[in-house]
Protein backbone atom coordinates (compact mmCIF):
# COMPACT_ATOMS: atom_id res chain seq x y z
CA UNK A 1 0.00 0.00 0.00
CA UNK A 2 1.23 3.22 -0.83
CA UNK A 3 0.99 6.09 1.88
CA UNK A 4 -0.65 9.40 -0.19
CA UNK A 5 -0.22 12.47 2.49
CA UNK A 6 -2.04 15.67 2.22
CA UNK A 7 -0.98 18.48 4.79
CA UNK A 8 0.28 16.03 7.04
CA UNK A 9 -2.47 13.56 6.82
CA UNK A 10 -2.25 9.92 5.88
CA UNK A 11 -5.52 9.65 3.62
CA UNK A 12 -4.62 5.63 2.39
CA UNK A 13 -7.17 4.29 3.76
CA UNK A 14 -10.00 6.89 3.52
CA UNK A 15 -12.88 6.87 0.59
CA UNK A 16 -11.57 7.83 -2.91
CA UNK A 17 -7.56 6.95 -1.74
CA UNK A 18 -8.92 3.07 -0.92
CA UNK A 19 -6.33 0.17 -2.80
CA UNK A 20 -8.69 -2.14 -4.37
CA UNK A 21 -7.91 -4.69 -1.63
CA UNK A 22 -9.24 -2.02 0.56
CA UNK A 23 -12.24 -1.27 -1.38
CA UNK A 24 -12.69 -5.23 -1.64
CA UNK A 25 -12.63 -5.80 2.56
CA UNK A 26 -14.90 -2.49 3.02
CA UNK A 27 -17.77 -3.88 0.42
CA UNK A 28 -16.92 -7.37 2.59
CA UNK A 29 -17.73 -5.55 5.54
CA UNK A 30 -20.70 -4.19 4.45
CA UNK A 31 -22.53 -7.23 3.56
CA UNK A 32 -21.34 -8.98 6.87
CA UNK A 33 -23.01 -6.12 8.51
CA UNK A 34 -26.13 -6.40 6.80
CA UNK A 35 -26.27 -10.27 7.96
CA UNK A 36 -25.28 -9.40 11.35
CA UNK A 37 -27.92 -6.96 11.71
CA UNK A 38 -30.78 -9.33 10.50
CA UNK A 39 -29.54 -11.70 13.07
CA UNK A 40 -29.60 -9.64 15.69
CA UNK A 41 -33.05 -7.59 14.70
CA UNK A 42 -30.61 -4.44 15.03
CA UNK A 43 -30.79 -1.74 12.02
CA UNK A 44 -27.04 -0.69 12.18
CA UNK A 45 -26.43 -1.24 8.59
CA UNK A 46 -29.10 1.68 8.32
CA UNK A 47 -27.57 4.06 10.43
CA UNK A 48 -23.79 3.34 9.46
CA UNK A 49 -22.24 5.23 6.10
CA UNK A 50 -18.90 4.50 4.79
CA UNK A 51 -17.15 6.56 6.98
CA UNK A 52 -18.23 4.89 9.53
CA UNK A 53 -17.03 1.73 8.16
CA UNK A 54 -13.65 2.87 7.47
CA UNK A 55 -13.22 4.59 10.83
CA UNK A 56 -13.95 0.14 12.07
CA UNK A 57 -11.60 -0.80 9.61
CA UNK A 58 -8.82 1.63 9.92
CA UNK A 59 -9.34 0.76 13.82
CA UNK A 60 -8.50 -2.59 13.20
CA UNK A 61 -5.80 -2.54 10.87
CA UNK A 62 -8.40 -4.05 8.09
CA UNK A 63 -8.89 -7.05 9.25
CA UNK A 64 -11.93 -8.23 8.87
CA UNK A 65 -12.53 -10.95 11.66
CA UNK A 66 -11.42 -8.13 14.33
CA UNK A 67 -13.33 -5.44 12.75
CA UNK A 68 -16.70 -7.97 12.58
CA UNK A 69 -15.89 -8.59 16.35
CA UNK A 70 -15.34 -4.90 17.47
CA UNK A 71 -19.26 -4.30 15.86
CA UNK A 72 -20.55 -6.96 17.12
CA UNK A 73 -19.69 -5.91 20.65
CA UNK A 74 -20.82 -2.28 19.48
CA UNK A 75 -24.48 -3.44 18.59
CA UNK A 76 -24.42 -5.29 21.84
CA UNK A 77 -23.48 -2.32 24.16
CA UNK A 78 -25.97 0.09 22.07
CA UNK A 79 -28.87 -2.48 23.10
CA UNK A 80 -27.68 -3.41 26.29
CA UNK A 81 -27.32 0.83 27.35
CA UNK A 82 -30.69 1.35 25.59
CA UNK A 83 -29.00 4.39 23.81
CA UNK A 84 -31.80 4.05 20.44
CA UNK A 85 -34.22 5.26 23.74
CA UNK A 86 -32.30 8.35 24.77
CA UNK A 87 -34.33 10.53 22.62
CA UNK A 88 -37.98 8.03 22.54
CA UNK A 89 -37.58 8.97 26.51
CA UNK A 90 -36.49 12.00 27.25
CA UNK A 91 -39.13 14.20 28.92
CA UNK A 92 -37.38 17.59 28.92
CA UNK A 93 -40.01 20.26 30.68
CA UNK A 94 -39.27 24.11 29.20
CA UNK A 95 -41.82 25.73 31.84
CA UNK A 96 -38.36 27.59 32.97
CA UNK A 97 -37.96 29.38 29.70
CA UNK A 98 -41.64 31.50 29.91
C-alpha cells in the first residue's frame, strides 16, 4: 500500500484513496453487517455510512474478523445501554424558559 499524504495527513485508507484490496474488505464488511444486523433484529447497517465503516476498519488494521468482532460488541453495548431510547424517553419540561 502506498501512503498518499495531504498536509500532514495519511488519507490511504479513507474513501476515494482506498487500494482495491481495501475497497474489496470495506464492500466485505458491508454485507457482513447487513447479515449481522438481521440476526440480531438491530438496524445498524441503516444508520452506518462509509465513513463509519472505514473509521472500524482503519481501527482494526483491516482485518476483517477483528473489525466484525469490534461491531458486534458495538451493537451489543448500544442495546444493552438502551441508547436508540435516549431521545424516545427524554421528557425535557421548558416551563423555565416562559
Amino acid at each position: 500500500m502506498v501512503d498518499i499524504l495531504k498536509d500532514g495527513l495519511n488519507l490511504s485508507s479513507y474513501r476515494g484513496y482506498l487500494s482495491k484490496e481495501q475497497e474489496f474488505i470495506l464492500i466485505d464488511l458491508k454485507m457482513q453487517v447487513n447479515n449481522l444486523s438481521e440476526e440480531m433484529n438491530y438496524p445498524l447497517h441503516k444508520l452506518l455510512n462509509d465513513f463509519d465503516y472505514l473509521r472500524f476498519l482503519r481501527a482494526r488494521k483491516f482485518k476483517i474478523d477483528d473489525t466484525m468482532k469490534m461491531i458486534t460488541n458495538y451493537i451489543k453495548w448500544r442495546v444493552e445501554n438502551k441508547v436508540d431510547q435516549i431521545f424516545v424517553n427524554l421528557h425535557i419540561n421548558f416551563d423555565f424558559l416562559s
